[in-house]
Each structure stands twice: as C-alpha cells, then as structure tokens.
N, C-alpha and C. Protein backbone atom coordinates (compact mmCIF):
# COMPACT_ATOMS: atom_id res chain seq x y z
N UNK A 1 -104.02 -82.29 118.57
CA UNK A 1 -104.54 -82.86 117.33
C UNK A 1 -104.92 -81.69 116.41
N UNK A 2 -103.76 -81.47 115.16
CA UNK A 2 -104.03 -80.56 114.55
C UNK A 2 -104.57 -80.79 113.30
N UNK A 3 -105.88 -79.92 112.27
CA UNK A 3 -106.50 -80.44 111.44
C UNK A 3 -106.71 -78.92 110.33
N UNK A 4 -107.06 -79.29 109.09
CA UNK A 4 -107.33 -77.94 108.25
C UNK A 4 -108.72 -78.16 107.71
N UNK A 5 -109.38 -76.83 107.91
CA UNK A 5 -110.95 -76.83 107.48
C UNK A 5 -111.38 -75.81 106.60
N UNK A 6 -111.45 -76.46 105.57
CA UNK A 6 -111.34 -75.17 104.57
C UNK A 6 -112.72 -74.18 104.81
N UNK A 7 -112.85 -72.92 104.80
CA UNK A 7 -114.33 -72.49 104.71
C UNK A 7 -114.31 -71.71 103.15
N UNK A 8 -115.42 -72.06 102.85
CA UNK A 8 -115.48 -71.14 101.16
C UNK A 8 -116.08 -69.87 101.57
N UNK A 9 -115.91 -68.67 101.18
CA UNK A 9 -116.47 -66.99 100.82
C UNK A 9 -116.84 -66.51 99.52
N UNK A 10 -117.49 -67.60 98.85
CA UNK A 10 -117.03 -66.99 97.28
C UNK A 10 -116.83 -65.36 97.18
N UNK A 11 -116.31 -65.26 96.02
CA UNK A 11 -116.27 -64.44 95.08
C UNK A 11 -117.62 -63.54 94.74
N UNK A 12 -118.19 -63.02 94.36
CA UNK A 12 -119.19 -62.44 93.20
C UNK A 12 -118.54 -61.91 92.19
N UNK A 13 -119.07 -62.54 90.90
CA UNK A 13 -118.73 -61.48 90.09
C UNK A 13 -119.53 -61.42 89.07
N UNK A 14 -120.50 -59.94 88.48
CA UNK A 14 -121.41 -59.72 87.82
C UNK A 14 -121.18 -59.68 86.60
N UNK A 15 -121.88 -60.74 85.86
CA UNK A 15 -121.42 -60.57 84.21
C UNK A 15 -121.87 -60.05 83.23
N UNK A 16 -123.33 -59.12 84.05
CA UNK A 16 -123.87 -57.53 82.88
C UNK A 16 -124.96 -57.24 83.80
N UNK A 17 -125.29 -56.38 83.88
CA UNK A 17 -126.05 -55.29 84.67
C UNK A 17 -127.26 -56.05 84.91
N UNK A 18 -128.31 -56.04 85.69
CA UNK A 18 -129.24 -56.42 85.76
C UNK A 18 -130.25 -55.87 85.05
N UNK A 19 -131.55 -56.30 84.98
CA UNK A 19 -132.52 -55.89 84.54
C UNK A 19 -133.72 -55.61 85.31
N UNK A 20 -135.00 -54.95 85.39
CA UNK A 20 -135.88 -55.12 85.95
C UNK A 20 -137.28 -53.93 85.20
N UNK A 21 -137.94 -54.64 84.62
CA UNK A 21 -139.28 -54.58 83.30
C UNK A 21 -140.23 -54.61 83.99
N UNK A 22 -141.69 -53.78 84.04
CA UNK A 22 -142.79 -54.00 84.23
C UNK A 22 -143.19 -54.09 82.92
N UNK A 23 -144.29 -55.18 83.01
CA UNK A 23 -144.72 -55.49 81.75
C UNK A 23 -146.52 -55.43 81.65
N UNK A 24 -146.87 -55.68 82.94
CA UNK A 24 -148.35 -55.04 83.02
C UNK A 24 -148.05 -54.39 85.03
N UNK A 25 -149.47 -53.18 84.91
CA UNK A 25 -149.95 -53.14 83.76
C UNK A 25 -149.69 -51.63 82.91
N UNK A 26 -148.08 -51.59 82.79
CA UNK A 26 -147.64 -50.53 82.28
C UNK A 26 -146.39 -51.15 81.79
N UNK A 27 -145.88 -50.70 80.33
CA UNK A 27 -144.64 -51.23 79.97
C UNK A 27 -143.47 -49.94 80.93
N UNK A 28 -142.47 -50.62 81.71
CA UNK A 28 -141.67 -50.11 81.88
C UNK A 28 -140.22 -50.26 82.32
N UNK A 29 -139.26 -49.46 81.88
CA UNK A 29 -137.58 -50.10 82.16
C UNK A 29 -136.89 -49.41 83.10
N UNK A 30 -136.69 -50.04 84.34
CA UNK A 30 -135.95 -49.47 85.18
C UNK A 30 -134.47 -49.25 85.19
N UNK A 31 -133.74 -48.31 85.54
CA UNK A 31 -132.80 -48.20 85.45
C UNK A 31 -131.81 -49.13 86.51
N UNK A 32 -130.72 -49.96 86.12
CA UNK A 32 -129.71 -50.68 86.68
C UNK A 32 -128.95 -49.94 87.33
N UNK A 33 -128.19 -50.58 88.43
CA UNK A 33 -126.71 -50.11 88.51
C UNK A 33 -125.99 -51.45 89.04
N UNK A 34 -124.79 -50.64 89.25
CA UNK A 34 -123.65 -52.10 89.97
C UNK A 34 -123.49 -51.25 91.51
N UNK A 35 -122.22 -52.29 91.58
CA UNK A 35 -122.31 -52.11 93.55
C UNK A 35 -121.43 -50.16 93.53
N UNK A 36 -120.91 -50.34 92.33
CA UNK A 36 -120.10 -48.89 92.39
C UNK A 36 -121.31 -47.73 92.91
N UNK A 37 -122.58 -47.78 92.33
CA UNK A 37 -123.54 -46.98 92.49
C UNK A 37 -124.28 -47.25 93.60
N UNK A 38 -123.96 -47.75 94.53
CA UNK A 38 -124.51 -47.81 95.95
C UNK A 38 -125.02 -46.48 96.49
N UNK A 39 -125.80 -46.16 96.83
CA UNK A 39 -126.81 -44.75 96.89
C UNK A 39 -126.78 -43.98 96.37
N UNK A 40 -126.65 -44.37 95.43
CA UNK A 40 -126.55 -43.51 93.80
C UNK A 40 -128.21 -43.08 93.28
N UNK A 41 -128.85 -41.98 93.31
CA UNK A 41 -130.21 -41.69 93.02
C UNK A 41 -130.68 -41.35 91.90
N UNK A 42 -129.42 -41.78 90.86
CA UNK A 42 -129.34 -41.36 89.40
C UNK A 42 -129.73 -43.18 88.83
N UNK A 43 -129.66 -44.31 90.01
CA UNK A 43 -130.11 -45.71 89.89
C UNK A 43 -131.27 -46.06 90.31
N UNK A 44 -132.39 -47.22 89.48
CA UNK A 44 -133.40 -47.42 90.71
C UNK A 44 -133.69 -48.73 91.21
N UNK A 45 -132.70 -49.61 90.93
CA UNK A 45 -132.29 -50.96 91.44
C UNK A 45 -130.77 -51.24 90.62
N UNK A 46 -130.19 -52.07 92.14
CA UNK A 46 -128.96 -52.74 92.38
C UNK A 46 -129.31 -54.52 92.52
N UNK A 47 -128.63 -55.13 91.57
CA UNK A 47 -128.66 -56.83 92.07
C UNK A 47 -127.81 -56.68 93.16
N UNK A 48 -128.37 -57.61 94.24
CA UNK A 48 -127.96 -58.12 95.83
C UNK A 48 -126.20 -59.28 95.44
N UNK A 49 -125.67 -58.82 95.77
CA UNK A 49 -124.20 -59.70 95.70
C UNK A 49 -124.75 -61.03 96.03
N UNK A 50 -124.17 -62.06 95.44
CA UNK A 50 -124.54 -63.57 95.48
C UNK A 50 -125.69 -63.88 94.83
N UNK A 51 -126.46 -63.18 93.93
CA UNK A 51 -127.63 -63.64 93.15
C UNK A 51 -127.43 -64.41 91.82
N UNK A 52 -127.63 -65.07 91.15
CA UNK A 52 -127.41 -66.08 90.06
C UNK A 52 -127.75 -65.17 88.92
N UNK A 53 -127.42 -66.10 87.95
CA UNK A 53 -127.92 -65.61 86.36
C UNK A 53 -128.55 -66.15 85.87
N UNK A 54 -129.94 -65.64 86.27
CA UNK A 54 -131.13 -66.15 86.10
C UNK A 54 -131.95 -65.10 85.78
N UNK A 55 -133.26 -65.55 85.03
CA UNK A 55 -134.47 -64.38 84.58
C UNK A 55 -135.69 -64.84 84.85
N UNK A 56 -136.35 -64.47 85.66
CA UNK A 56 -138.18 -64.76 85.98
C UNK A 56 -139.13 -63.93 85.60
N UNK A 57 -139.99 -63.85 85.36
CA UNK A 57 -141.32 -62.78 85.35
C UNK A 57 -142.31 -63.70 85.64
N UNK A 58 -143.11 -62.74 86.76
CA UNK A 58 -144.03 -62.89 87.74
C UNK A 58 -144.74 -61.87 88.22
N UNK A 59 -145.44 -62.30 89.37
CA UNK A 59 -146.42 -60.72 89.62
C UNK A 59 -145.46 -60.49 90.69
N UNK A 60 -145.82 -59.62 91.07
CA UNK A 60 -145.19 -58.79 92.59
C UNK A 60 -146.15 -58.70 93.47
N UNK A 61 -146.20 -59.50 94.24
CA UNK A 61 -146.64 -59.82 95.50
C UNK A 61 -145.96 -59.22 97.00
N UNK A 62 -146.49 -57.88 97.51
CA UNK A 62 -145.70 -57.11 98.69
C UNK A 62 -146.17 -58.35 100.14
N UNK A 63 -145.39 -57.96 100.87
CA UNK A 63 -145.06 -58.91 101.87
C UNK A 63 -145.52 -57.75 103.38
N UNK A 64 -146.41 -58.84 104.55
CA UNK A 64 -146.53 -58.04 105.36
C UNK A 64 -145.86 -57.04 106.24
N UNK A 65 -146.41 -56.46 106.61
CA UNK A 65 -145.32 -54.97 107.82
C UNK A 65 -145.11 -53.88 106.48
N UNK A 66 -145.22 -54.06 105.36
CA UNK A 66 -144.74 -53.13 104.54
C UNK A 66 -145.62 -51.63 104.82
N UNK A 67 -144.89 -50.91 105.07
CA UNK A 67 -145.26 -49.40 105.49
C UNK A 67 -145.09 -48.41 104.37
N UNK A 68 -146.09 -48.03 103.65
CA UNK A 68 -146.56 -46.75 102.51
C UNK A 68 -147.11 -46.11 103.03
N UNK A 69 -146.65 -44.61 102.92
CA UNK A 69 -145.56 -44.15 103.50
C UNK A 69 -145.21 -44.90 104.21
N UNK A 70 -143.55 -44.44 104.87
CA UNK A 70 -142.86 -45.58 105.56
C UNK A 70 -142.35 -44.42 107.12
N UNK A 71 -143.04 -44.88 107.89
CA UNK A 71 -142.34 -43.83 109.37
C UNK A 71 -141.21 -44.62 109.93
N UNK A 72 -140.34 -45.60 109.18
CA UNK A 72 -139.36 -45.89 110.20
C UNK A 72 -139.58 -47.29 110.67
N UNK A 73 -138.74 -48.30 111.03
CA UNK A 73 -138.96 -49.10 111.68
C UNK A 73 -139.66 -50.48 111.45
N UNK A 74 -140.18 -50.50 109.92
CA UNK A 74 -140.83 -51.24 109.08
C UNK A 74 -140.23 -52.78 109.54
N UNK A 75 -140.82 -53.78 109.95
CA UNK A 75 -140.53 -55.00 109.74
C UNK A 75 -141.14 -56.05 108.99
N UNK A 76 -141.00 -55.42 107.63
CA UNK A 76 -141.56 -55.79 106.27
C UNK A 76 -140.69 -57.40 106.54
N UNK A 77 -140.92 -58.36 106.12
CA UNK A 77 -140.35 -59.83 105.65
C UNK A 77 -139.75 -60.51 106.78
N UNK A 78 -139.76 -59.79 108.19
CA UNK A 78 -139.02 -60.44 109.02
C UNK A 78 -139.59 -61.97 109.73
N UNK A 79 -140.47 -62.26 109.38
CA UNK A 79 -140.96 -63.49 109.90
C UNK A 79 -141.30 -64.00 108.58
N UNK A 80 -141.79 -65.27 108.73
CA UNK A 80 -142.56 -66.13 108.24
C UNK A 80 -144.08 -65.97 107.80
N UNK A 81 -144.38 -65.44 109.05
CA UNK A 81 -146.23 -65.26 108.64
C UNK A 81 -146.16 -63.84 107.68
N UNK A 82 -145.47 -63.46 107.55
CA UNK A 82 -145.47 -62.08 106.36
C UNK A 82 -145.50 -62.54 105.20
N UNK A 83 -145.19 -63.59 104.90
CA UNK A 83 -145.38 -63.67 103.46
C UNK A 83 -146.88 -65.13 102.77
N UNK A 84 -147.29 -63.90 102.37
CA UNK A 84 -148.72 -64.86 102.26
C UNK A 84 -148.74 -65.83 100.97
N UNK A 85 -149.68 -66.84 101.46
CA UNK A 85 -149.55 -67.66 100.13
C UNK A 85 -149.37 -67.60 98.37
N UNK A 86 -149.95 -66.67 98.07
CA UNK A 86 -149.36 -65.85 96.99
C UNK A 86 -147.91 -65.25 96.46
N UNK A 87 -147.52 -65.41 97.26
CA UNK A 87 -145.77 -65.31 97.12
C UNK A 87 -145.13 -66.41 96.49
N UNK A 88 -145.84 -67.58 96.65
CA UNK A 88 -145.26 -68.71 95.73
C UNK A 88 -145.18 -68.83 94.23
N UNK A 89 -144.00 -69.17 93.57
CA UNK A 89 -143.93 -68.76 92.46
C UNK A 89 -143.96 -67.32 91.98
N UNK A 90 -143.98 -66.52 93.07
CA UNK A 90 -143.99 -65.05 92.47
C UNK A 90 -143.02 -64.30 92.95
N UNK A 91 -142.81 -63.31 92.73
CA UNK A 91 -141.36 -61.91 93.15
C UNK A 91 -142.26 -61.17 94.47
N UNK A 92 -141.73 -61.78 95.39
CA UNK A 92 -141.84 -61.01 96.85
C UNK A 92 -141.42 -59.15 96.93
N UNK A 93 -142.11 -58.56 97.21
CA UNK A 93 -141.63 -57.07 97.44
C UNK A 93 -141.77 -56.65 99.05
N UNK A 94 -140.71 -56.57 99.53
CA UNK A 94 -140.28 -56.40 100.74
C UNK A 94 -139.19 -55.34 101.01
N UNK A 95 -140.07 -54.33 101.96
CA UNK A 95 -139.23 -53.52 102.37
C UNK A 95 -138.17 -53.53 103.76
N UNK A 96 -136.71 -52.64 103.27
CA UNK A 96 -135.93 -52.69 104.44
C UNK A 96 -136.72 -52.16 105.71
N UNK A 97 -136.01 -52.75 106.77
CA UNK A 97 -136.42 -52.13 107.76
C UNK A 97 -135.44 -52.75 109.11
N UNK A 98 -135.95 -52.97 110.04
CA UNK A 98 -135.62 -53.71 111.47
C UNK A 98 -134.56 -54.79 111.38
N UNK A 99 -135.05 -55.59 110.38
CA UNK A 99 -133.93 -57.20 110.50
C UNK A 99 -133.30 -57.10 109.70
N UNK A 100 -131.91 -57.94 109.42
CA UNK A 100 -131.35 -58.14 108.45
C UNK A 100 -131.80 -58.47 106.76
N UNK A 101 -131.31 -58.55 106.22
CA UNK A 101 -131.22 -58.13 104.55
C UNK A 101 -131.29 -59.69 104.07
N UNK A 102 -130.33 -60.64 104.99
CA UNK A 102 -130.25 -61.78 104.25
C UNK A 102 -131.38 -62.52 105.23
N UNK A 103 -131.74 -62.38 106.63
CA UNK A 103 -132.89 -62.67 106.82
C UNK A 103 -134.38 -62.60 105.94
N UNK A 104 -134.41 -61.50 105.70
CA UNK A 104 -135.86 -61.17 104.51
C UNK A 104 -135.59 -61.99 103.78
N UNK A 105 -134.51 -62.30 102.98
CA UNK A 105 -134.09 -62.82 101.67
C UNK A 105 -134.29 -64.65 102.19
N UNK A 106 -134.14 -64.69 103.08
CA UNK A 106 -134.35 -66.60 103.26
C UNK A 106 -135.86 -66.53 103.54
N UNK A 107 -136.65 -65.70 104.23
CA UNK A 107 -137.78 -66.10 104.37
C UNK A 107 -138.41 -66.16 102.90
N UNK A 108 -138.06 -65.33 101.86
CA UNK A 108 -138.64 -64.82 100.81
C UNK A 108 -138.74 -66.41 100.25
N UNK A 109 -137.18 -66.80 99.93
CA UNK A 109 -136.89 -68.32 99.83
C UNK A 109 -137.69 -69.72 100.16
N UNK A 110 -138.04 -69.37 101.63
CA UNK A 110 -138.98 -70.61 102.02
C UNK A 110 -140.07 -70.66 101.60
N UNK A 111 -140.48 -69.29 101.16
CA UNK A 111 -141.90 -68.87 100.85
C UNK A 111 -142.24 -69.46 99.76
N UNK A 112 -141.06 -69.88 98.93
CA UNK A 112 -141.32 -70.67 97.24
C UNK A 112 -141.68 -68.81 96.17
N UNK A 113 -140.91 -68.07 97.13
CA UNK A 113 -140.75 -66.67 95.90
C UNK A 113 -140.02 -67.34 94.57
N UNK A 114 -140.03 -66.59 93.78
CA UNK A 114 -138.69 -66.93 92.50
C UNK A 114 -137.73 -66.06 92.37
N UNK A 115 -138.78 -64.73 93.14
CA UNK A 115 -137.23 -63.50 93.03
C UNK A 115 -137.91 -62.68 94.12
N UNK A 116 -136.94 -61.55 94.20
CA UNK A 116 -136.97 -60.50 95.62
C UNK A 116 -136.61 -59.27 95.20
N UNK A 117 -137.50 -58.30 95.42
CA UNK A 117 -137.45 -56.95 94.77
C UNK A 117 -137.30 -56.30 96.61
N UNK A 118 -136.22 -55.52 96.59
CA UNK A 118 -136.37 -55.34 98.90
C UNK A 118 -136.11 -53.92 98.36
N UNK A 119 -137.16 -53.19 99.01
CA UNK A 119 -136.69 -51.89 98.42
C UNK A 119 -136.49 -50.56 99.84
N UNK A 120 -135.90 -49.80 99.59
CA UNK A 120 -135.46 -48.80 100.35
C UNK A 120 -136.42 -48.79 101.79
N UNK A 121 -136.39 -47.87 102.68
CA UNK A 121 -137.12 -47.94 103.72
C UNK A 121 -138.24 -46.42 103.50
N UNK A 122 -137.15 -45.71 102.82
CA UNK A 122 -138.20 -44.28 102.73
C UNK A 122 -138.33 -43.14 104.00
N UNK A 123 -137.77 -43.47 104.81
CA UNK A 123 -138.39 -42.55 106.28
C UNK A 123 -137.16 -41.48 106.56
N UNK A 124 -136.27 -41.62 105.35
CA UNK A 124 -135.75 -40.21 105.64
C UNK A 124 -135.13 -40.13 103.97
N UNK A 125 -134.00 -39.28 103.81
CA UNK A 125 -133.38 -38.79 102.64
C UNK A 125 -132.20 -40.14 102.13
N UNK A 126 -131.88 -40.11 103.40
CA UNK A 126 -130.39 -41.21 103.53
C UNK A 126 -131.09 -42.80 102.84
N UNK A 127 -132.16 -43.06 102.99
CA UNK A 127 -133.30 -43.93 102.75
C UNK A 127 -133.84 -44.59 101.73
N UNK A 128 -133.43 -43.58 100.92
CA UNK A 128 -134.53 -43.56 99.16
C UNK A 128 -133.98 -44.03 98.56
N UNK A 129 -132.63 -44.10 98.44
CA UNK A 129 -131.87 -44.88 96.89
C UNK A 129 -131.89 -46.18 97.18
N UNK A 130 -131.35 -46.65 95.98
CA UNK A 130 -131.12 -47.77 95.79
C UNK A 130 -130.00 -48.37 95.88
N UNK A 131 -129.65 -49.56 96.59
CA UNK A 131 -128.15 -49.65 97.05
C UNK A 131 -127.51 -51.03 96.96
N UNK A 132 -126.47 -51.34 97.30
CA UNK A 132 -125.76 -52.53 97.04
C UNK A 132 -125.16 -53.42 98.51
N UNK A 133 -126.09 -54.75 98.66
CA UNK A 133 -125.87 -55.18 99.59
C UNK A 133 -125.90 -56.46 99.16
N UNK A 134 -125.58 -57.48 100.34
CA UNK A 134 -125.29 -58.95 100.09
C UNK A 134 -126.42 -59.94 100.72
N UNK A 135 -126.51 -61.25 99.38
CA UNK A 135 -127.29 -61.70 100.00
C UNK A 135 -126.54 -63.09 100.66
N UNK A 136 -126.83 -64.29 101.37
CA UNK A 136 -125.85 -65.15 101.38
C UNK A 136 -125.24 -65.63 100.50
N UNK A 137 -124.10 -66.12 100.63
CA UNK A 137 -123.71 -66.75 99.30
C UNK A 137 -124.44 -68.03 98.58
N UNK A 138 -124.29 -67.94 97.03
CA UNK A 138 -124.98 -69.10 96.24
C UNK A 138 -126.68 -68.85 96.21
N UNK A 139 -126.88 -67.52 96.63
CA UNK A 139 -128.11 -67.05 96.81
C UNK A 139 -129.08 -67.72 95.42
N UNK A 140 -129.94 -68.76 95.34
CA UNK A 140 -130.46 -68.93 93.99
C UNK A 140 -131.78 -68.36 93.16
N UNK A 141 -131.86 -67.41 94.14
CA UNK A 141 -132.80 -66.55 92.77
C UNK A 141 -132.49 -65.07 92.76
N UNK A 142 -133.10 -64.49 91.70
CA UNK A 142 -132.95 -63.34 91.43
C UNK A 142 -133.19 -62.30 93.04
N UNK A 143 -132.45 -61.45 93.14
CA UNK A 143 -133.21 -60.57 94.15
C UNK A 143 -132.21 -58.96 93.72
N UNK A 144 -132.62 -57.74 94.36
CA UNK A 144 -132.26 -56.66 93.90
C UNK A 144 -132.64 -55.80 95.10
N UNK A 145 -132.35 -54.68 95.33
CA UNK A 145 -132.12 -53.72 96.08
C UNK A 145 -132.64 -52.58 95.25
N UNK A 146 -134.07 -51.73 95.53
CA UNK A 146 -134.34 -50.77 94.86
C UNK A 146 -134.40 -49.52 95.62
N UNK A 147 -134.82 -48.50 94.97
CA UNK A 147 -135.03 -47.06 95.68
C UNK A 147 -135.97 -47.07 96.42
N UNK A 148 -136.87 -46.75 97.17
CA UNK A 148 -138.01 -46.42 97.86
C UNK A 148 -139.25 -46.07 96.88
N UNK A 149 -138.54 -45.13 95.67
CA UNK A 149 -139.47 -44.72 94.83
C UNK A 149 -139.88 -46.15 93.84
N UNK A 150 -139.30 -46.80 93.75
CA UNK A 150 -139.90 -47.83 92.91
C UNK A 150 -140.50 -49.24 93.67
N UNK A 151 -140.12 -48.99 95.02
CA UNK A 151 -140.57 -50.43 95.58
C UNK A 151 -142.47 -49.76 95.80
N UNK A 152 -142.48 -48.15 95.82
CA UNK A 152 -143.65 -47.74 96.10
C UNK A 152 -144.71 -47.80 94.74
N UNK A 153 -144.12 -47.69 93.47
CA UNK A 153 -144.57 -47.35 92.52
C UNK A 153 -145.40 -49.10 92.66
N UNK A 154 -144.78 -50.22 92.53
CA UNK A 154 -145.27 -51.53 92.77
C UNK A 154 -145.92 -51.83 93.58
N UNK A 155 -146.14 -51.37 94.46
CA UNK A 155 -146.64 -51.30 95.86
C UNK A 155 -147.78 -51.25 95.57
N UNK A 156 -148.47 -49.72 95.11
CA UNK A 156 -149.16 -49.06 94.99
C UNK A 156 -150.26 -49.75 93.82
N UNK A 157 -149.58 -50.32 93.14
CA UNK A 157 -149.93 -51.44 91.62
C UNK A 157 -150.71 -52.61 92.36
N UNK A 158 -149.89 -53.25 92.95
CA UNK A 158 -150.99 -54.78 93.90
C UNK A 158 -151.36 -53.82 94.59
N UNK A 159 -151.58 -52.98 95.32
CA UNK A 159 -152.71 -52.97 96.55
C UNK A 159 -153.67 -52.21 95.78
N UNK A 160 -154.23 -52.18 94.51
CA UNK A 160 -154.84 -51.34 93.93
C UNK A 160 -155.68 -52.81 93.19
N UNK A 161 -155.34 -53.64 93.26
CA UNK A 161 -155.68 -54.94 92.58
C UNK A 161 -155.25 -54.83 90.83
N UNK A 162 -153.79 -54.01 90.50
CA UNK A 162 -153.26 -54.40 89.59
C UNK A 162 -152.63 -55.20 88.48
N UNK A 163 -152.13 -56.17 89.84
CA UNK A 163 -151.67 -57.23 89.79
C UNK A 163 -150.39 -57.28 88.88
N UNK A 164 -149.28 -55.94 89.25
CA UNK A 164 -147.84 -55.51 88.38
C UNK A 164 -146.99 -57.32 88.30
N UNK A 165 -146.65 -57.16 86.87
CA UNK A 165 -145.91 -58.12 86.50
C UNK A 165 -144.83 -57.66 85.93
N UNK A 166 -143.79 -58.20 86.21
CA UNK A 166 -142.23 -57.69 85.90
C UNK A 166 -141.40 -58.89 85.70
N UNK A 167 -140.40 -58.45 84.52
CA UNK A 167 -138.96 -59.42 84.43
C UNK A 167 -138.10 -58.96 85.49
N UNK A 168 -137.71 -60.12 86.03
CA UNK A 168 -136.29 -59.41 86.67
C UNK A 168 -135.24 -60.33 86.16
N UNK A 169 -134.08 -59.79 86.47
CA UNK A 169 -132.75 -60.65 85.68
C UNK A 169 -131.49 -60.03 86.60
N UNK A 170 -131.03 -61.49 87.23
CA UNK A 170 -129.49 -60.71 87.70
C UNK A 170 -128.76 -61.78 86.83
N UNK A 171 -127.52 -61.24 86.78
CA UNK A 171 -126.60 -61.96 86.05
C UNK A 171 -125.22 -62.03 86.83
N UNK A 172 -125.03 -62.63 87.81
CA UNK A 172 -123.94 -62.95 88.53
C UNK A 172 -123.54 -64.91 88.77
N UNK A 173 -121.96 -64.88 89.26
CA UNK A 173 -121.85 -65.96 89.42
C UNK A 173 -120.94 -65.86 90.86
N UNK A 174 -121.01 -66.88 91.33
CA UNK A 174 -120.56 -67.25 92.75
C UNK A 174 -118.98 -68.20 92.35
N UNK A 175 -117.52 -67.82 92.45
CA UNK A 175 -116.44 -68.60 92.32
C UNK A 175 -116.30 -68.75 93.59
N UNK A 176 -115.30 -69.93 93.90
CA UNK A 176 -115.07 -70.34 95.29
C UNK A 176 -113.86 -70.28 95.99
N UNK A 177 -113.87 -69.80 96.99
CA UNK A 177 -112.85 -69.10 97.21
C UNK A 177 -112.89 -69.57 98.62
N UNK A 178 -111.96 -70.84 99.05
CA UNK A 178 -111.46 -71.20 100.57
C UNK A 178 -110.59 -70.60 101.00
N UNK A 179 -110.88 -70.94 102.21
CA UNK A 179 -109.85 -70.16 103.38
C UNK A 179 -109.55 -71.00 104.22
N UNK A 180 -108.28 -71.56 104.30
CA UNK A 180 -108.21 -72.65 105.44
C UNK A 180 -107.82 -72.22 106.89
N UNK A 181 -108.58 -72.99 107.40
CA UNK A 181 -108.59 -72.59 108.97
C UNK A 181 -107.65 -73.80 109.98
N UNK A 182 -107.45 -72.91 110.84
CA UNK A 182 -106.39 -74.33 111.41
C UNK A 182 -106.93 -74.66 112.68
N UNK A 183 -107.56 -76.12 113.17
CA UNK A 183 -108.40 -76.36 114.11
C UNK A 183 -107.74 -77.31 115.47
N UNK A 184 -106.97 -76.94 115.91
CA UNK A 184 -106.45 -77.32 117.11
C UNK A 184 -107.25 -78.22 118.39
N UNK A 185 -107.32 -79.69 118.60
CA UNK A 185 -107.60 -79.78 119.54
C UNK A 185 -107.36 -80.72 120.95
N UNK A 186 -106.78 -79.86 122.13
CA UNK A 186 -106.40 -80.56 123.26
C UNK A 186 -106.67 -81.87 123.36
N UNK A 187 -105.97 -82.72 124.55
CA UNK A 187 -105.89 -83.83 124.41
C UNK A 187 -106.81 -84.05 125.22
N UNK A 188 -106.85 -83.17 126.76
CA UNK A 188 -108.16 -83.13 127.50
C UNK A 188 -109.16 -82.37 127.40
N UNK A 189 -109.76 -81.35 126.77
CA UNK A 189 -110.48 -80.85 125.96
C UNK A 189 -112.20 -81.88 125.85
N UNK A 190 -113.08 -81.29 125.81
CA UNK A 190 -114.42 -81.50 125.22
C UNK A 190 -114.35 -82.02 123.71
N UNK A 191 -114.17 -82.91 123.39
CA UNK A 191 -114.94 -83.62 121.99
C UNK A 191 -115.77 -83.06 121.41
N UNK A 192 -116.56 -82.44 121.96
CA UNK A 192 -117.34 -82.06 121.53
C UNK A 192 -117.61 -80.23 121.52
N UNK A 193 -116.81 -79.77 121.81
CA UNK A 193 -116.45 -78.37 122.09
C UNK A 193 -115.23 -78.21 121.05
N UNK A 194 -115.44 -77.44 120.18
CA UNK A 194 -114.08 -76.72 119.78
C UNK A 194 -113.63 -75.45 119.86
C-alpha cells in the first residue's frame, strides 16, 4: 500500500535587514547583519532564519542560568522554570549555551515572550560574535542572534534595575516548500508502525 506525504521545509527569505534600538535607558542602534555575516565581529545581531516581519518594543527581561561573565556551559533558557513571570509580553534575553537554539526559542514562546534577543556564550574568542542560526520554521516572533558584547551590555541594564527597552524588528517570510515522501506499507506489517 503505496501513499505520498508531502513534508513542507520552507524557504526563508529576508526582505531588509533587521533592526534592534535601545530606547531607554540610553538611545541606541545596533548594528545588523544577514546570514552572509555569520561570525562576523564587524555585526552585533543576526535575525534567527524563520522569524516573521514583525516589530515589538519591550523591556528585556534576561532569563535564568544566564552567566556574566560566562565560564562555559551556561544553560541559560533550557527549561521552563528559567523564564520568570516577567517575560510575558516582553523580549526574553537568553544566552547560548548547553541546549539547542530552537529549544530556548520554544520555551521563550510558551513563556508569552514577544521576541528573543539569544546572545553569544562569551567563554572563549570563537564565542563573541554574532551569528546566523535557525529557528523552527514559521517561527512567530521576532528573535535574533547577538554578540556576547551586546547580550552583556542588556544584561548588565536589568540587573542594575534599568529596566532596558528596545525595538526589535525582523523582516522575513517563510514560502513553502514540500517534499514528497513515498510511504510504503506491508500487507503484514504493524498499522500502526511505519
């Protein structure tokens, strides 16, 4: 019993550079890049592949495990209990570390964030920039990939009782792009096994 199952991969494709503004409590404009500038240290945030075209401003709210200085090993966003009630409605700042990229990025999600600032890990050279990675596809809020130096500069802002507020803006769209798969199955075979 032979059958076709399409799976979608979209596409990304970015339709102008991102943005990312502190607006208290210092006016300031960070520098963009695209995925070409992937540890590029001349950038100090990258939009995450699969992010929408969308714009929020909010405070920046850092997320637990986050390590300033950072020795390595940080499991900034990897659970649930890391992100405290204050994250709702606001831009989560979460550093790389231990778990996956699109893990942080769904917890950030459940948390009721609006956007995701995930910034470098810091614990060596290879570490500091800012880079270009993926989030799942149809990802629906803003999120970005920064240097170490700027996820610290924010950092440093809330734990000071600053309370840094920033625009962020990615501008991407998700096209759809199937792949059909061909699903074969025996006559004596599990039903329920494919």
């Amino acid at each position: 019993n032979v059958s076709y199952s399409n799976f979608n991969m979209p596409d990304w494709e970015e339709l102008a550079p991102p943005s990312l503004k502190q607006t208290s409590p210092n006016a300031k404009t960070y520098k963009p890049g695209t995925a070409a500038d992937d540890g590029n240290p001349a950038v100090d945030f990258i939009a995450m592949e699969h992010t929408p075209d969308k714009t929020v401003t909010a405070e920046v709210i850092p997320v637990g495990h986050t390590e300033v200085p950072a020795d390595g090993g940080s499991t900034s966003g990897c659970v649930a209990a890391d992100f405290p009630a204050t994250v709702k409605g606001n831009i989560a700042l979460i550093q790389r570390g231990t778990c996956a990229f699109t893990a942080k990025l769904q917890n950030a999600l459940k948390a009721g964030a609006v956007g995701v600032i995930l910034f470098n890990e810091g614990d060596s050279a290879g570490r500091e920039p800012a880079l270009f990675r993926s989030a799942d596809p149809e990802y629906p809020i803003p999120a970005v990939l920064s240097s170490y130096q700027v996820g610290v500069e924010l950092y440093n802002l809330a734990t000071s009782n600053q309370h840094p507020t920033v625009e962020l803006a990615t501008h991407g769209v998700d096209h759809p792009n199937l792949f059909p798969n061909v699903v074969a199955e025996t006559k004596k075979g599990d039903p329920k096994h494919t």
